[in-house]
PDB file of N, CA and C in Angstrom:
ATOM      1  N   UNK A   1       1.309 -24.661  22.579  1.00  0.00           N
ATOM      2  CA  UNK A   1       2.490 -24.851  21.748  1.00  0.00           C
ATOM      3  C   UNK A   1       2.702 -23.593  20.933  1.00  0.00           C
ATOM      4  N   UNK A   2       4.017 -23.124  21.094  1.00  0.00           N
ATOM      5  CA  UNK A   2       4.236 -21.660  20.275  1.00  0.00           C
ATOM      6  C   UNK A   2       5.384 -22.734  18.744  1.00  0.00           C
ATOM      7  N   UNK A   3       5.179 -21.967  18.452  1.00  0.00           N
ATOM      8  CA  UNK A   3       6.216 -22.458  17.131  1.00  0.00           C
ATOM      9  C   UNK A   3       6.260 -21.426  16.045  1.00  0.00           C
ATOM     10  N   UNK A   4       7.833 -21.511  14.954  1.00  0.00           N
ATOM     11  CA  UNK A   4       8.000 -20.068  14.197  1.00  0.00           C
ATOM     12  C   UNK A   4       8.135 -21.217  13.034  1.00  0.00           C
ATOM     13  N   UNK A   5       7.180 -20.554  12.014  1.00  0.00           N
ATOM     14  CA  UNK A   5       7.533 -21.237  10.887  1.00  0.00           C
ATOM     15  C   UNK A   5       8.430 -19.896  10.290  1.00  0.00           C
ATOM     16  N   UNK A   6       9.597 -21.000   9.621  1.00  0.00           N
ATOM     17  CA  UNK A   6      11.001 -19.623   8.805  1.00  0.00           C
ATOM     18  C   UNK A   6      10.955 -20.938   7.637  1.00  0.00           C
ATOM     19  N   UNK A   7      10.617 -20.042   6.525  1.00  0.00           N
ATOM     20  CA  UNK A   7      10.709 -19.907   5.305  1.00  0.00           C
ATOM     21  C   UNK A   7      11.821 -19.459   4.479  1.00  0.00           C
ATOM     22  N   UNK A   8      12.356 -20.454   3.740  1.00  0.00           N
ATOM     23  CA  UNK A   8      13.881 -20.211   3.001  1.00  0.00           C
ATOM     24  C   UNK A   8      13.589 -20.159   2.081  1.00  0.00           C
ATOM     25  N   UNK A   9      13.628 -19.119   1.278  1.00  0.00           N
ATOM     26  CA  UNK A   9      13.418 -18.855  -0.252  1.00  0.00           C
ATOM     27  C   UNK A   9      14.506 -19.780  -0.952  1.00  0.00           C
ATOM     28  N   UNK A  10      15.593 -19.864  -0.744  1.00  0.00           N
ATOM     29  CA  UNK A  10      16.799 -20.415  -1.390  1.00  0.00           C
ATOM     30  C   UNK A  10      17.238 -21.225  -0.439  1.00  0.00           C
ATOM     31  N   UNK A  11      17.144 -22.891  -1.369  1.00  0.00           N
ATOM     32  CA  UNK A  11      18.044 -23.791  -0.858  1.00  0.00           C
ATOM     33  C   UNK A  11      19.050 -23.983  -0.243  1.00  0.00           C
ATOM     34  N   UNK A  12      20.030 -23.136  -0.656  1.00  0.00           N
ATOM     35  CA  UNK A  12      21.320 -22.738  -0.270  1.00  0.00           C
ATOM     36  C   UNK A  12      21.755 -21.974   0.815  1.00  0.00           C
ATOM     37  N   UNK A  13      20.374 -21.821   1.380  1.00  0.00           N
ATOM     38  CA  UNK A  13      20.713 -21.189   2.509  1.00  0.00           C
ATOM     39  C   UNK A  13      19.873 -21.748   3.593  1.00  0.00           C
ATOM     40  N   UNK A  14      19.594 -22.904   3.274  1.00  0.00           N
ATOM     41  CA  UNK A  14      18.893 -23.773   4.406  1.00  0.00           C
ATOM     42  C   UNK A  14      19.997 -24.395   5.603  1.00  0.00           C
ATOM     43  N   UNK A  15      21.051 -24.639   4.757  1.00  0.00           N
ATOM     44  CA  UNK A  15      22.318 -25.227   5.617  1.00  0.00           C
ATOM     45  C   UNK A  15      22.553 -24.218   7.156  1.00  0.00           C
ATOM     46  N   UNK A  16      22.949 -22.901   6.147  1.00  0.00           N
ATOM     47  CA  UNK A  16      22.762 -21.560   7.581  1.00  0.00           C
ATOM     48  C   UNK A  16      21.508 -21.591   8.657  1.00  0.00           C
ATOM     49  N   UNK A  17      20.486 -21.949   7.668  1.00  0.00           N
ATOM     50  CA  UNK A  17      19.359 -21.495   8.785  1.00  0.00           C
ATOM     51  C   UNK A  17      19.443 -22.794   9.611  1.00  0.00           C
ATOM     52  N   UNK A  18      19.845 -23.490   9.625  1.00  0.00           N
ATOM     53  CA  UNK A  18      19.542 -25.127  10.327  1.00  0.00           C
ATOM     54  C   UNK A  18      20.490 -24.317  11.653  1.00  0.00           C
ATOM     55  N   UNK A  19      21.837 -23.841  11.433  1.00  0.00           N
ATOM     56  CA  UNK A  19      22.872 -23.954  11.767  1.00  0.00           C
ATOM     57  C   UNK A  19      22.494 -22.977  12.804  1.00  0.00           C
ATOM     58  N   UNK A  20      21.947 -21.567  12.384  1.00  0.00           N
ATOM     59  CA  UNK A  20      21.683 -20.823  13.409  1.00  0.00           C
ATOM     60  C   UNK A  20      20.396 -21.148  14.510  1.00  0.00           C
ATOM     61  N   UNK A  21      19.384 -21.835  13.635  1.00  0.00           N
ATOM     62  CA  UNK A  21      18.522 -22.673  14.760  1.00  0.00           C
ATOM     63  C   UNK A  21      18.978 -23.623  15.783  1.00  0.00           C
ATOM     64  N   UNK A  22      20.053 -24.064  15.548  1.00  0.00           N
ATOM     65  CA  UNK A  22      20.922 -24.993  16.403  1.00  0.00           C
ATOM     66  C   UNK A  22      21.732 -24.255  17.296  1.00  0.00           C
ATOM     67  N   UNK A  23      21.855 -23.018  17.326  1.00  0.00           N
ATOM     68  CA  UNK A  23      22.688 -22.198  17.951  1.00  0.00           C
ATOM     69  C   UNK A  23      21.766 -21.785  19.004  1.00  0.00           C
ATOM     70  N   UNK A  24      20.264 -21.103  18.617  1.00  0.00           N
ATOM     71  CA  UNK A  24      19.506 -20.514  19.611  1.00  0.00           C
ATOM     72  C   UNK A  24      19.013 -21.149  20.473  1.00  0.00           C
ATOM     73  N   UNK A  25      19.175 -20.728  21.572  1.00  0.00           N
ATOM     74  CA  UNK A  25      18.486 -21.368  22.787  1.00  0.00           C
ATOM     75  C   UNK A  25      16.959 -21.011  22.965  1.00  0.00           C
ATOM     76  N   UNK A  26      16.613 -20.259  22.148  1.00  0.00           N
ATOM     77  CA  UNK A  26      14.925 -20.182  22.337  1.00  0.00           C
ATOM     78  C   UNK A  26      14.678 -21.568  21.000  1.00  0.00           C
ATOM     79  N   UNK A  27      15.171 -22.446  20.680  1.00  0.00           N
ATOM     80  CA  UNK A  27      14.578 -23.269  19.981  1.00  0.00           C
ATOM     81  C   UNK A  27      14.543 -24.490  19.969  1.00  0.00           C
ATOM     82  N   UNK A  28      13.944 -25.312  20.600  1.00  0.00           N
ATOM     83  CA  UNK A  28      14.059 -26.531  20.921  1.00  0.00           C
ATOM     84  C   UNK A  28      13.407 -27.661  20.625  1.00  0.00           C
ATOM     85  N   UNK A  29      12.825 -27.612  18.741  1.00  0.00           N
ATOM     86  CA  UNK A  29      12.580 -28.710  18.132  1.00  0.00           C
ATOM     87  C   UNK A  29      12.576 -28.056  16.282  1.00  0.00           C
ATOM     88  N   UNK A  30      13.172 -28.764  16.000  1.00  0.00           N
ATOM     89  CA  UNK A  30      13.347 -28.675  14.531  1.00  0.00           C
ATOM     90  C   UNK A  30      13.025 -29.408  13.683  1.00  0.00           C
ATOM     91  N   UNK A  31      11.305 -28.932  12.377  1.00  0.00           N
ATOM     92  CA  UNK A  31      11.613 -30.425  11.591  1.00  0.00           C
ATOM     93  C   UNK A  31      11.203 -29.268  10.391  1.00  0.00           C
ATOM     94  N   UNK A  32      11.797 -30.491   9.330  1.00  0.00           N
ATOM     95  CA  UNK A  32      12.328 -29.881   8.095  1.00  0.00           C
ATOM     96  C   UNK A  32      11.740 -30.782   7.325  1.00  0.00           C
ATOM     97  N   UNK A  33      11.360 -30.227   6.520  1.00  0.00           N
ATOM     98  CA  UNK A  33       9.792 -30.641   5.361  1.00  0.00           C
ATOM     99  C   UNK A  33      10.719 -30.912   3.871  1.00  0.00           C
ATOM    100  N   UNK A  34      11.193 -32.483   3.735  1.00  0.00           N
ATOM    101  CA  UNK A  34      11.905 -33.145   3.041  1.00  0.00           C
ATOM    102  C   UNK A  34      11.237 -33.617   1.769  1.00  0.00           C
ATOM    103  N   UNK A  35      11.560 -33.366   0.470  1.00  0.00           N
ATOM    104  CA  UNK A  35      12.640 -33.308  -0.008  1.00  0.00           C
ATOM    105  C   UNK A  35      12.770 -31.248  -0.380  1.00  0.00           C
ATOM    106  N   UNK A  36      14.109 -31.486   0.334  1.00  0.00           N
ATOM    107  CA  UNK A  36      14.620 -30.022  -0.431  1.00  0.00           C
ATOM    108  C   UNK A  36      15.516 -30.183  -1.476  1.00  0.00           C
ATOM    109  N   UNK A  37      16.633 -31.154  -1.888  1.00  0.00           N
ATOM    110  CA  UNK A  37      17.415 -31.199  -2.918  1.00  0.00           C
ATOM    111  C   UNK A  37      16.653 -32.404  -3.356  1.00  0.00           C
ATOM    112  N   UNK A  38      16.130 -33.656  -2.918  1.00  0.00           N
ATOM    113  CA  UNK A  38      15.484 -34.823  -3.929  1.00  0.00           C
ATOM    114  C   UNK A  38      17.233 -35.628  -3.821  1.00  0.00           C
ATOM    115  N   UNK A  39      17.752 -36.177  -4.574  1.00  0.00           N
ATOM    116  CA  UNK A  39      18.660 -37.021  -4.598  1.00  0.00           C
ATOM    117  C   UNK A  39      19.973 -36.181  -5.346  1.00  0.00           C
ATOM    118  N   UNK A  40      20.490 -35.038  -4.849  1.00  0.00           N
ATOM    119  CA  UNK A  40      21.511 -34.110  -5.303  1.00  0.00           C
ATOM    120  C   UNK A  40      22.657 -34.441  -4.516  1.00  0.00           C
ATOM    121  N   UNK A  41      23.486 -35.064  -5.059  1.00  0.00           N
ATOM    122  CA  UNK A  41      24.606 -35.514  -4.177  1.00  0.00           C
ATOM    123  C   UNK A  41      25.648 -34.423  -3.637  1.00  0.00           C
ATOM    124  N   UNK A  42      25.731 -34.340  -2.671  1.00  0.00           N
ATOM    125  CA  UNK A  42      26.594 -33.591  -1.834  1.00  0.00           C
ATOM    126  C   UNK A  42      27.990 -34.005  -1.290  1.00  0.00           C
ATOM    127  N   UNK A  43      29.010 -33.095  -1.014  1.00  0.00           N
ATOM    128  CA  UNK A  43      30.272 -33.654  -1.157  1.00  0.00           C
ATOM    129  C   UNK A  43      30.573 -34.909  -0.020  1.00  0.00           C
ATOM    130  N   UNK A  44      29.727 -35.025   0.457  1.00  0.00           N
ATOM    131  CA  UNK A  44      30.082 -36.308   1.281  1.00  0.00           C
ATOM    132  C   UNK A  44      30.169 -37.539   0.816  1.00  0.00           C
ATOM    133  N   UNK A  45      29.321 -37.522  -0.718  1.00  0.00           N
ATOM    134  CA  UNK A  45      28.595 -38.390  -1.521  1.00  0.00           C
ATOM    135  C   UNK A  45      27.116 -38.969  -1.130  1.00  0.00           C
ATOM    136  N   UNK A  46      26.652 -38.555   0.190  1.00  0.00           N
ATOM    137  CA  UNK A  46      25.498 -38.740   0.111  1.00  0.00           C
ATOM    138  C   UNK A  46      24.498 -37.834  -0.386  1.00  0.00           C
ATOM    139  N   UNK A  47      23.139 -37.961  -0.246  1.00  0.00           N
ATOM    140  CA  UNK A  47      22.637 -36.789  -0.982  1.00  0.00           C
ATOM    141  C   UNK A  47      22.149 -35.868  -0.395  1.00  0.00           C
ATOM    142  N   UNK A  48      21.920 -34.584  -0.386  1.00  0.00           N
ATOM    143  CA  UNK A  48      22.262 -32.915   0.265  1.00  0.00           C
ATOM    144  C   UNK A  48      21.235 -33.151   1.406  1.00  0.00           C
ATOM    145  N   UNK A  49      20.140 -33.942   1.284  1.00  0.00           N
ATOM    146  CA  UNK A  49      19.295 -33.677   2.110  1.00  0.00           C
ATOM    147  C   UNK A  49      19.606 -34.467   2.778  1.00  0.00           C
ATOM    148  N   UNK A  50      20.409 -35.716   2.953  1.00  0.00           N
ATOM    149  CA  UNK A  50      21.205 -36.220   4.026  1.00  0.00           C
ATOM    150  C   UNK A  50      21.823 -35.544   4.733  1.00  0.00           C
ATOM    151  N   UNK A  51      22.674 -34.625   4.097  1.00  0.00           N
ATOM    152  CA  UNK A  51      23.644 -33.959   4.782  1.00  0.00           C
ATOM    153  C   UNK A  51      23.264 -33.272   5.612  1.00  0.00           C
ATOM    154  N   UNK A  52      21.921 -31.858   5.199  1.00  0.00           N
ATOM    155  CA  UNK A  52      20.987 -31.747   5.870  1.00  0.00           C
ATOM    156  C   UNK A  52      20.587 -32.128   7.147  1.00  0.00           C
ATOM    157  N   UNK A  53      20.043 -33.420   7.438  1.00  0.00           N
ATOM    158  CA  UNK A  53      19.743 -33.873   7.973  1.00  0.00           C
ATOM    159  C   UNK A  53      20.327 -34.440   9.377  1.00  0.00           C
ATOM    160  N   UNK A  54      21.879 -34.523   8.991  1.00  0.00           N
ATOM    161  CA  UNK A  54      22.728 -34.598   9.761  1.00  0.00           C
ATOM    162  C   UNK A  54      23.329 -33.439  10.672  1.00  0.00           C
ATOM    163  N   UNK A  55      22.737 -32.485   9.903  1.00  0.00           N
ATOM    164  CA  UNK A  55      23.700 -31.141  10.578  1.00  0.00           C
ATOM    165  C   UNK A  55      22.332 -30.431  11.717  1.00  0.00           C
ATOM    166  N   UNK A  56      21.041 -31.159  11.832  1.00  0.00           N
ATOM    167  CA  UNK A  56      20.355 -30.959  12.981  1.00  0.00           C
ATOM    168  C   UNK A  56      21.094 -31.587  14.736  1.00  0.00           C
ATOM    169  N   UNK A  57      20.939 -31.137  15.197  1.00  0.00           N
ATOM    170  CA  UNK A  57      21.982 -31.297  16.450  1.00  0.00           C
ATOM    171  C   UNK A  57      20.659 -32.206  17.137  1.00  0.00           C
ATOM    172  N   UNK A  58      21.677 -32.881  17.856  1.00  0.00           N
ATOM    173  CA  UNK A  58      20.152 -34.111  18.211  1.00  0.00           C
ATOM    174  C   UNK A  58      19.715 -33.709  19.225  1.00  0.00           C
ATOM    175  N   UNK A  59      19.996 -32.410  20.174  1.00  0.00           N
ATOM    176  CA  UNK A  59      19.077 -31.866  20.918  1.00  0.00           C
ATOM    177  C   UNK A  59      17.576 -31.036  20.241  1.00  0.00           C
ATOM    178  N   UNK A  60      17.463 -30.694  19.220  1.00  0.00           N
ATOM    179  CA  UNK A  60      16.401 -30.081  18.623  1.00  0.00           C
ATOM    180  C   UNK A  60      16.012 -31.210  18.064  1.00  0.00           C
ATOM    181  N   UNK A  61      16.271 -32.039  17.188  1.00  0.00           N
ATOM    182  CA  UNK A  61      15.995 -33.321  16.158  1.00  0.00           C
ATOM    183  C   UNK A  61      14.469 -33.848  16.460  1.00  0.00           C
ATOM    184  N   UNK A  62      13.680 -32.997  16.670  1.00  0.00           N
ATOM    185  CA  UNK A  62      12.286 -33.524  17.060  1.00  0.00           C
ATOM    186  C   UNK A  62      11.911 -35.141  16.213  1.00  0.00           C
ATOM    187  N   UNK A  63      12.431 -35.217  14.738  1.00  0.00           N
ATOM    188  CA  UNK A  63      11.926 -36.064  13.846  1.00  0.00           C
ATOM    189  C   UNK A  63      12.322 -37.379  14.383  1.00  0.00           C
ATOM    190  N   UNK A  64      14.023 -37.441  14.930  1.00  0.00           N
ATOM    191  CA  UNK A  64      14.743 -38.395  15.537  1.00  0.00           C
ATOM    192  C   UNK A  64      15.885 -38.824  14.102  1.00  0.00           C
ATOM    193  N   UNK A  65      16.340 -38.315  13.216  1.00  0.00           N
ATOM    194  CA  UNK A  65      16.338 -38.574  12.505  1.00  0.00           C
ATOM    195  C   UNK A  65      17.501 -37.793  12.101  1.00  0.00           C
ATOM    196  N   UNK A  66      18.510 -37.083  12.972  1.00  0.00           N
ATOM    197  CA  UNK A  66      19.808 -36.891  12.819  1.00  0.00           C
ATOM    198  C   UNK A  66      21.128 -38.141  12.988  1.00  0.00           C
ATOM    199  N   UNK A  67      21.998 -38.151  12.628  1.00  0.00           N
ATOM    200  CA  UNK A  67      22.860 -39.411  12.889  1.00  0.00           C
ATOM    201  C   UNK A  67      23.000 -40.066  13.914  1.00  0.00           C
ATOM    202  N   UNK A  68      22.929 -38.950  15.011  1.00  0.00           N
ATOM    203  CA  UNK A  68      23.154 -39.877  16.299  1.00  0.00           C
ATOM    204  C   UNK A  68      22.186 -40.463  16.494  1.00  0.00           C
ATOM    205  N   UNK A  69      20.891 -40.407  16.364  1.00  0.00           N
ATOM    206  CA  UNK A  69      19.630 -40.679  16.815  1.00  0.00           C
ATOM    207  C   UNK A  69      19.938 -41.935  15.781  1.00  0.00           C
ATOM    208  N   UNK A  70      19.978 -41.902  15.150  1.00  0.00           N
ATOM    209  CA  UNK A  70      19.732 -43.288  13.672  1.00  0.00           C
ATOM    210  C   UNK A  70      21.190 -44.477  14.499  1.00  0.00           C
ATOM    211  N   UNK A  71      22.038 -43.788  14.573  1.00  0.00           N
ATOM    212  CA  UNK A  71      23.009 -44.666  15.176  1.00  0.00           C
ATOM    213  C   UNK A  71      22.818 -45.481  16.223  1.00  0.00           C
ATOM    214  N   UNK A  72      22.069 -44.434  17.426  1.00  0.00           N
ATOM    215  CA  UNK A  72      21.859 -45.394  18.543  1.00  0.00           C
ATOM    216  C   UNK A  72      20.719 -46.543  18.118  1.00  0.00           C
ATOM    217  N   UNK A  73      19.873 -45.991  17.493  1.00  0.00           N
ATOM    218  CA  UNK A  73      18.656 -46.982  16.721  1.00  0.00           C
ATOM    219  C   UNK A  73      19.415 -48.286  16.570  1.00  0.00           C
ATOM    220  N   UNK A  74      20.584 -48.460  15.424  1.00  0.00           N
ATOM    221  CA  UNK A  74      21.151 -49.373  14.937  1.00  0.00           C
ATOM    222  C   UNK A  74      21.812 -50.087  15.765  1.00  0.00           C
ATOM    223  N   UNK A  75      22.434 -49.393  16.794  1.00  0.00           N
ATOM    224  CA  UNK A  75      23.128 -49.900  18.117  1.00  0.00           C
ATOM    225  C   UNK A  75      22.407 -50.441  18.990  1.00  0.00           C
ATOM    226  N   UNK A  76      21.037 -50.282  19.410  1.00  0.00           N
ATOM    227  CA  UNK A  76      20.255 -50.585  20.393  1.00  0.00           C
ATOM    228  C   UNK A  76      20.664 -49.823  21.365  1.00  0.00           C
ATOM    229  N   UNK A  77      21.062 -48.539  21.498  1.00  0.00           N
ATOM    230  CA  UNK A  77      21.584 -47.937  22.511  1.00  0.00           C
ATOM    231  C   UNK A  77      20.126 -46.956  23.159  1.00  0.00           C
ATOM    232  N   UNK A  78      20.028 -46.994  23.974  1.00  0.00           N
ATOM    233  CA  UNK A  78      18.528 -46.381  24.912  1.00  0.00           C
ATOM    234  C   UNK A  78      18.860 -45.383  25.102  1.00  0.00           C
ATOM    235  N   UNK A  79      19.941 -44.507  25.707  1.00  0.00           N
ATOM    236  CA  UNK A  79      20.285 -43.692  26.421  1.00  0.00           C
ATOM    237  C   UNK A  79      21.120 -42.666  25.916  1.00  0.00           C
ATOM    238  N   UNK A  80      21.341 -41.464  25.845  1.00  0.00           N
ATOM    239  CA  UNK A  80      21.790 -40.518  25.173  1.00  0.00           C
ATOM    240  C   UNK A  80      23.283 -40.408  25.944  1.00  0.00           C
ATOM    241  N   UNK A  81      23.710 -40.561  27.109  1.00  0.00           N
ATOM    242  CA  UNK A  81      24.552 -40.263  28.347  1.00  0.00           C
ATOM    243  C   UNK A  81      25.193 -41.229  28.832  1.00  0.00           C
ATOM    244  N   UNK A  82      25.127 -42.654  28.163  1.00  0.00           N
ATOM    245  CA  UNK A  82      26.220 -43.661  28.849  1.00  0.00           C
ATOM    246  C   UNK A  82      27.390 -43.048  29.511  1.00  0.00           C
ATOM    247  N   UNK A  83      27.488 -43.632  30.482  1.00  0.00           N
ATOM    248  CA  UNK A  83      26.990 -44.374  31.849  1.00  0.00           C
ATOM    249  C   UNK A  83      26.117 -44.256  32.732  1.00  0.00           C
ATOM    250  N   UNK A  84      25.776 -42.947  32.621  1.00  0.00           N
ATOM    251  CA  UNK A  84      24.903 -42.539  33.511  1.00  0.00           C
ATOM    252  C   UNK A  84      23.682 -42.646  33.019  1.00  0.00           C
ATOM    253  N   UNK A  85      23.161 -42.769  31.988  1.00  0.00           N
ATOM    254  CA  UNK A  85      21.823 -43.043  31.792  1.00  0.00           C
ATOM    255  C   UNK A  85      20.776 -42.603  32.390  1.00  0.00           C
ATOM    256  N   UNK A  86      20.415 -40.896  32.115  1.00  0.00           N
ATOM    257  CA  UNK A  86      19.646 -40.554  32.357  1.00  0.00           C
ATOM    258  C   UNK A  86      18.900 -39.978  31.714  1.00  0.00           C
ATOM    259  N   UNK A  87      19.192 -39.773  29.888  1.00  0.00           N
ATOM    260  CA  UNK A  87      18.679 -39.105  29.468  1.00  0.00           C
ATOM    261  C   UNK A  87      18.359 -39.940  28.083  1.00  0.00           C
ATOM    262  N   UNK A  88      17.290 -40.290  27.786  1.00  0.00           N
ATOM    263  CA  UNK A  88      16.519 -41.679  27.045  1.00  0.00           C
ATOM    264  C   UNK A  88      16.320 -40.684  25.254  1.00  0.00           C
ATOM    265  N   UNK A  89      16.572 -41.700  24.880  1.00  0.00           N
ATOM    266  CA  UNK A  89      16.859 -41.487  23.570  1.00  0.00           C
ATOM    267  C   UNK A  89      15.275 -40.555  22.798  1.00  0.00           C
TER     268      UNK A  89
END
């Protein structure tokens, strides 16, 4: 197992780094060592580290724990690819 630990001095720029890890194709699991804001509400009204949390793309989402992943949870949905169902949650 290779893995890069990246270190964000500033909060505020965790949003970017999520964003460009989601971009690279050399990276294909992301987990993020929570709490970074604690309960700081963010303009969605939920709180930042929700938001956070959401903006992991559920192909990296190692934790499972981006929206879609929580959604299908709630849905009982197995499969990432309805109809075709080939690619399991």
């Amino acid at each position: 197992i290779r893995y890069d630990l990246r270190i964000i001095d500033d909060p505020i720029d965790v949003e970017a780094a999520l964003d460009n890890a989601n971009n690279d194709p050399k990276v294909h699991g992301i987990i993020v060592y929570y709490p970074i804001f604690g309960q700081v509400e963010s303009f969605s009204g939920t709180s930042q580290d929700d938001y956070l949390r959401d903006s992991i793309s559920h192909k990296c989402d190692v934790e499972g724990l981006c929206h879609m992943y929580r959604t299908n949870l709630y849905k009982n949905a197995r499969y990432l690819d309805y109809p075709t169902n080939t690619k399991k949650c």
